[in-house]
C-alpha atoms as a PDB file:
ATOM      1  CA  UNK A   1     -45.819 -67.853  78.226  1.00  0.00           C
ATOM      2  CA  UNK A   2     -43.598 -67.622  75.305  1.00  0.00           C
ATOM      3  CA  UNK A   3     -45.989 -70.165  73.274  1.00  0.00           C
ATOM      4  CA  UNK A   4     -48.673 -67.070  73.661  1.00  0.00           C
ATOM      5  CA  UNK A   5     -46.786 -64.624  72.919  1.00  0.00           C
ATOM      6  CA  UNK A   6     -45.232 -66.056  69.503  1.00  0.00           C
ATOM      7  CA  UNK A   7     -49.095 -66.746  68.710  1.00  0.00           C
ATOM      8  CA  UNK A   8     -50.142 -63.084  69.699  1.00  0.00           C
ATOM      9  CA  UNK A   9     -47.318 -61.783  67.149  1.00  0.00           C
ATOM     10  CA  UNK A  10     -48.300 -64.281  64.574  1.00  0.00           C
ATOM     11  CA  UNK A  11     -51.949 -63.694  64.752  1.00  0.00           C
ATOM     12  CA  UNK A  12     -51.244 -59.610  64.526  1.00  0.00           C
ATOM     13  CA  UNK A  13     -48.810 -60.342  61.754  1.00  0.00           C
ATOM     14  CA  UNK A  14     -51.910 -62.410  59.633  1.00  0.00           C
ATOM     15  CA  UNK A  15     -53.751 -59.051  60.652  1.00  0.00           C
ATOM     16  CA  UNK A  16     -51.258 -56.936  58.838  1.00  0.00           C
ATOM     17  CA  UNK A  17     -50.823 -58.950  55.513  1.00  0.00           C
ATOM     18  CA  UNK A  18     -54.314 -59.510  55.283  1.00  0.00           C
ATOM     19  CA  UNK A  19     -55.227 -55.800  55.522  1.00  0.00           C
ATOM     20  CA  UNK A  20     -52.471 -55.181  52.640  1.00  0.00           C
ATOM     21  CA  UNK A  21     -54.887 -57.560  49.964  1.00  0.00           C
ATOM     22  CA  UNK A  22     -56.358 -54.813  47.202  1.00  0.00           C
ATOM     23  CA  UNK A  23     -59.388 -55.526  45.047  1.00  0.00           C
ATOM     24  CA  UNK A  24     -62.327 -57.361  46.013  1.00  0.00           C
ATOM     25  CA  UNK A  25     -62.388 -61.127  46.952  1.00  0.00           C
ATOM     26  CA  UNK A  26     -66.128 -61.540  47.513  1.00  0.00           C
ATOM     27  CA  UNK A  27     -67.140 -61.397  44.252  1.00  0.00           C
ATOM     28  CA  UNK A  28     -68.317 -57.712  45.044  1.00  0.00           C
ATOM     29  CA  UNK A  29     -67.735 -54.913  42.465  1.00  0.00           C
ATOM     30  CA  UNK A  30     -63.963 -53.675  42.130  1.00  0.00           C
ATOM     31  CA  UNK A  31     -63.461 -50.084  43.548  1.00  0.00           C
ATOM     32  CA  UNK A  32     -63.658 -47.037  41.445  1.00  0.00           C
ATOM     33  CA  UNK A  33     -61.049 -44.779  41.759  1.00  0.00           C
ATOM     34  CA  UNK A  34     -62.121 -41.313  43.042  1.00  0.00           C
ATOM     35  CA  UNK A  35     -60.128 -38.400  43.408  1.00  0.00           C
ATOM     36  CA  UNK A  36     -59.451 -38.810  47.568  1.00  0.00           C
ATOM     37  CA  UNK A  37     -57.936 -41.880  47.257  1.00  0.00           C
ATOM     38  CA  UNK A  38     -54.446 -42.355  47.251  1.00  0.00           C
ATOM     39  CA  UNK A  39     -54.976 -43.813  43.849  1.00  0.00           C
ATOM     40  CA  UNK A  40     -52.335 -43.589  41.371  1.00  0.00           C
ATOM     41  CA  UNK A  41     -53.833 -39.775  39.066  1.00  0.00           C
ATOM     42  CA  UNK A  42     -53.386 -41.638  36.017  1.00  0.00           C
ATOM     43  CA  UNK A  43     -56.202 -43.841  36.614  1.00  0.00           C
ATOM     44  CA  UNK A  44     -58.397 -41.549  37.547  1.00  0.00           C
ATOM     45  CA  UNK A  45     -60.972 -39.926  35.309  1.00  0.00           C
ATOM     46  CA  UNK A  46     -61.127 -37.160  33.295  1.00  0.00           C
ATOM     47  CA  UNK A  47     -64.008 -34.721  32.021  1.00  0.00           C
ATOM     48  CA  UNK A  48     -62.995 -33.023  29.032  1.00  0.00           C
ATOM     49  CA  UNK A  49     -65.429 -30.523  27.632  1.00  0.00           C
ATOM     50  CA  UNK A  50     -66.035 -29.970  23.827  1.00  0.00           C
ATOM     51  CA  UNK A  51     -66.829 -26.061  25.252  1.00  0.00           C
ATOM     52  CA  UNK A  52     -66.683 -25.169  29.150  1.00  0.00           C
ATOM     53  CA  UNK A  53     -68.344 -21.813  27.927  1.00  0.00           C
ATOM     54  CA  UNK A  54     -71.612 -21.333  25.798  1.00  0.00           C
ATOM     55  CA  UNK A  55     -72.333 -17.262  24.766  1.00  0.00           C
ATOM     56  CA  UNK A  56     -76.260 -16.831  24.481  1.00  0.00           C
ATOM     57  CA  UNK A  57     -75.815 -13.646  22.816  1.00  0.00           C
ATOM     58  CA  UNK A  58     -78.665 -11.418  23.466  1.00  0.00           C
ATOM     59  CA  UNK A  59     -82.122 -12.510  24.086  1.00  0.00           C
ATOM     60  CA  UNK A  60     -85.149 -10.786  25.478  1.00  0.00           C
ATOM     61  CA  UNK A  61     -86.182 -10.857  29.171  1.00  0.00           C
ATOM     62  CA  UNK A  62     -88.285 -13.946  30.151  1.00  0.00           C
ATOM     63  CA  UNK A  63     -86.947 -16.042  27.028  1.00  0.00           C
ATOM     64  CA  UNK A  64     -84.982 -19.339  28.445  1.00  0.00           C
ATOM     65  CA  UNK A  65     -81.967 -20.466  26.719  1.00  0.00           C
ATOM     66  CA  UNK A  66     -81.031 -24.423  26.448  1.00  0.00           C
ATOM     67  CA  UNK A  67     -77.752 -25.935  26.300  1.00  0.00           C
ATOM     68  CA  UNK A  68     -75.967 -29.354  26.118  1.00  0.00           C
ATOM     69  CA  UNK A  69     -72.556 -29.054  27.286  1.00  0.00           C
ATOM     70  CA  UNK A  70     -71.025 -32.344  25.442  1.00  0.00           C
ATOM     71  CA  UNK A  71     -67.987 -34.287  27.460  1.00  0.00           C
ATOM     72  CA  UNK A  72     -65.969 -37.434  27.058  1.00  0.00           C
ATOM     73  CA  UNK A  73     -64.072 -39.023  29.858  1.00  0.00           C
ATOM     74  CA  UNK A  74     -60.446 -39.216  28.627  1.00  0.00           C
ATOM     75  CA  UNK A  75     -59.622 -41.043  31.613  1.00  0.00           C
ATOM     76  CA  UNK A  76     -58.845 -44.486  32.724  1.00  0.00           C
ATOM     77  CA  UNK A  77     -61.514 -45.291  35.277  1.00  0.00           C
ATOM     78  CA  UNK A  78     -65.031 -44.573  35.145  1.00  0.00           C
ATOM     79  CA  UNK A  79     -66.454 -41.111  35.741  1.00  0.00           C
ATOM     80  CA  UNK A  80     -69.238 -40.350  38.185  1.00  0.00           C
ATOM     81  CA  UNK A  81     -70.899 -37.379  38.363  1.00  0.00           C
ATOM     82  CA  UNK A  82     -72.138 -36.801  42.249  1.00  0.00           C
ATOM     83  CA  UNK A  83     -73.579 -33.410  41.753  1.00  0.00           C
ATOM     84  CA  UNK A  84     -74.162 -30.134  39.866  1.00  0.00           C
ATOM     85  CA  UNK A  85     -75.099 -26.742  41.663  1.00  0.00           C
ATOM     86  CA  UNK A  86     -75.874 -23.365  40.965  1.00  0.00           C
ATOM     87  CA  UNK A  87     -76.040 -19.516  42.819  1.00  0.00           C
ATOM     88  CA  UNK A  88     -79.410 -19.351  41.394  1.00  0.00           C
ATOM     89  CA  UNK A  89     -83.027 -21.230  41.042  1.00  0.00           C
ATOM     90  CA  UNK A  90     -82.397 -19.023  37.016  1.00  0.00           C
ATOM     91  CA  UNK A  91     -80.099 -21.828  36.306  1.00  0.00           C
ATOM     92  CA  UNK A  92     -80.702 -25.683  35.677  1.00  0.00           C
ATOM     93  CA  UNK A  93     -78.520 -28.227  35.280  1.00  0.00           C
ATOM     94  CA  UNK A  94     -79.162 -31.964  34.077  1.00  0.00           C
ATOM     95  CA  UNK A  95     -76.637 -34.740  34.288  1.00  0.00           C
ATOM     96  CA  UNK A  96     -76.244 -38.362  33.641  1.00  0.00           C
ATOM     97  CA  UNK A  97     -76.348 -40.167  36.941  1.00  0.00           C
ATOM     98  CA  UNK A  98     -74.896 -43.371  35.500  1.00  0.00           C
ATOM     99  CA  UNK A  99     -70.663 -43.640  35.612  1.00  0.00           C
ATOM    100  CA  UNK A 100     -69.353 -42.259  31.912  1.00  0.00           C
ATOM    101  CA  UNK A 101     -66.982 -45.198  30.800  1.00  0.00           C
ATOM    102  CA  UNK A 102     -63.428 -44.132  29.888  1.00  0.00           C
ATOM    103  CA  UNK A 103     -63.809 -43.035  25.727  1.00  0.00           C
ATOM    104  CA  UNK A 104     -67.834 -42.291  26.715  1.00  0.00           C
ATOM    105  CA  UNK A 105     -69.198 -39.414  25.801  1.00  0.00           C
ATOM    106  CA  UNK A 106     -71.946 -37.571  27.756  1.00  0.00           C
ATOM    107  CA  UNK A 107     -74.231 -34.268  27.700  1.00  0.00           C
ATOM    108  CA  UNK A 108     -74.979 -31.591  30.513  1.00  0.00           C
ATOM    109  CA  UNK A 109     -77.792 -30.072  29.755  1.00  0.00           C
ATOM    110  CA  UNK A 110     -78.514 -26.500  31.352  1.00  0.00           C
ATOM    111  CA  UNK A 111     -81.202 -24.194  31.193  1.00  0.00           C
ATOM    112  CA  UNK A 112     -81.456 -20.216  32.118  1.00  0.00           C
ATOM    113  CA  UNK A 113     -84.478 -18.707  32.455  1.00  0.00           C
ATOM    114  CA  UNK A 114     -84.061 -14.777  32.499  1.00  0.00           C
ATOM    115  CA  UNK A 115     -87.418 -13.624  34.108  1.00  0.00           C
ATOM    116  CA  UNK A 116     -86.598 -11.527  36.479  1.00  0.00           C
ATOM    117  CA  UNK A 117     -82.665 -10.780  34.684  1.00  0.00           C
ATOM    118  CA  UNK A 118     -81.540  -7.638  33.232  1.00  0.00           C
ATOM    119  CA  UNK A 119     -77.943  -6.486  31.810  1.00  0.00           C
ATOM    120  CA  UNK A 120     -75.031  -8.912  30.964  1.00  0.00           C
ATOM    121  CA  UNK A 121     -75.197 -12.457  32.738  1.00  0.00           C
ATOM    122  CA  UNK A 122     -72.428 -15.199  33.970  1.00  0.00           C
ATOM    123  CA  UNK A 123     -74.124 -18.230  35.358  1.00  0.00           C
ATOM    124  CA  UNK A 124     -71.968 -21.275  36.926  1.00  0.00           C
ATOM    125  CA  UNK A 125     -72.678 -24.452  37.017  1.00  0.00           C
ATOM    126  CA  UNK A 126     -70.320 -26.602  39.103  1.00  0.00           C
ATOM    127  CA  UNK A 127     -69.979 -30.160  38.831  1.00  0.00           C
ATOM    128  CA  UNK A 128     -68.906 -32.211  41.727  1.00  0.00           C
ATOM    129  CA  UNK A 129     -67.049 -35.539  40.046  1.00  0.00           C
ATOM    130  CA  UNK A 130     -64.759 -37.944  40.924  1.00  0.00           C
ATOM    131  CA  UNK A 131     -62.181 -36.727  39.102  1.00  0.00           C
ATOM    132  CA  UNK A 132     -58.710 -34.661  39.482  1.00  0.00           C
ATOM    133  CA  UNK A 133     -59.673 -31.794  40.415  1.00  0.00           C
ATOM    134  CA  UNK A 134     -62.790 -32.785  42.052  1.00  0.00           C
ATOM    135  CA  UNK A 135     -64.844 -30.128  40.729  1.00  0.00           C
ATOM    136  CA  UNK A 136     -65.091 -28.186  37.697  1.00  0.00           C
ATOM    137  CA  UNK A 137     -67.130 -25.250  35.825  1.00  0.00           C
ATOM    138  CA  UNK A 138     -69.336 -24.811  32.752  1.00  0.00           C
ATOM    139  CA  UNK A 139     -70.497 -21.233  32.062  1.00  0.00           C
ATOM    140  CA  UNK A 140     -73.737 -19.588  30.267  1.00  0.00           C
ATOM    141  CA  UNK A 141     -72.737 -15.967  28.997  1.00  0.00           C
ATOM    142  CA  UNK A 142     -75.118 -13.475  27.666  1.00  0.00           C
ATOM    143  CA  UNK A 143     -77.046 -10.324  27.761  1.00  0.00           C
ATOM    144  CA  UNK A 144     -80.926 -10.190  28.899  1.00  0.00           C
ATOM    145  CA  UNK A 145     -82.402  -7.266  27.292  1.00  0.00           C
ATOM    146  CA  UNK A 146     -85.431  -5.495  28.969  1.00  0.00           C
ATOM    147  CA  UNK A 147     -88.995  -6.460  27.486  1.00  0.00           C
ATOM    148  CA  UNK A 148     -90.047  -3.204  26.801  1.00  0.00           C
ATOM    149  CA  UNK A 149     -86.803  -2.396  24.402  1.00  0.00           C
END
């Protein structure tokens, strides 16, 4: 009885240590570090934006205005860019799918289309990352004047 015992405890201690090892052993990919885990903040990524904000100025109804918001990732792991959302179909973002190296630079590129607009606009476009915070805005600022001024 004591035999199976002392074999229960050493197979549960082999359990423990085991589940301890970090990294990969497989020859699989190492982990990225995301902003969930209980990773260590200084090697996690960092999007740093040449200009969070980009003022259009004042443009005419139905015009669309283009802009690349440029970013490197100041970080120590890679950055990935899950997703980028906006409160309206006016607004549209593009983003690099592929992980931003730390020291790489990248480009958001966002469009407004102001059919439809009228008066002074603020249009968000938040970017889901794995980063510290998590998320983070870029802004287009503006005025759409009516087409018959």
């Amino acid at each position: 009885m004591k035999i199976v015992f002392i074999a229960i405890l050493a197979g549960i201690a082999v359990s423990i240590t085991s589940c301890k090892n970090k990294g990969t052993t497989n020859g699989s990919a190492p982990q990225t570090e995301t902003a969930g885990s209980s990773a260590d903040a200084s090697r996690l990524p960092v999007i740093n934006f040449e200009e969070d904000t980009y003022d259009f100025g004042k443009i005419k109804e139905g015009e669309k205005v283009s802009y690349d918001f440029k970013f490197t990732n100041t970080g120590k792991s890679p950055l990935i860019i899950s997703n980028a959302s906006t409160s309206c179909g006016c607004t549209v973002p593009d983003y690099p799918h592929q992980p931003i190296a730390p020291g790489e630079s990248g480009v958001i590129k966002v469009v407004f289309n102001s059919s439809g607009k009228n008066g002074q606009q603020h249009k968000a476009v938040t970017l889901t990352t794995n980063a510290s915070p998590s998320t983070t805005e870029i802004f287009l600022v503006g005025e759409v004047q009516s087409a018959t001024k």
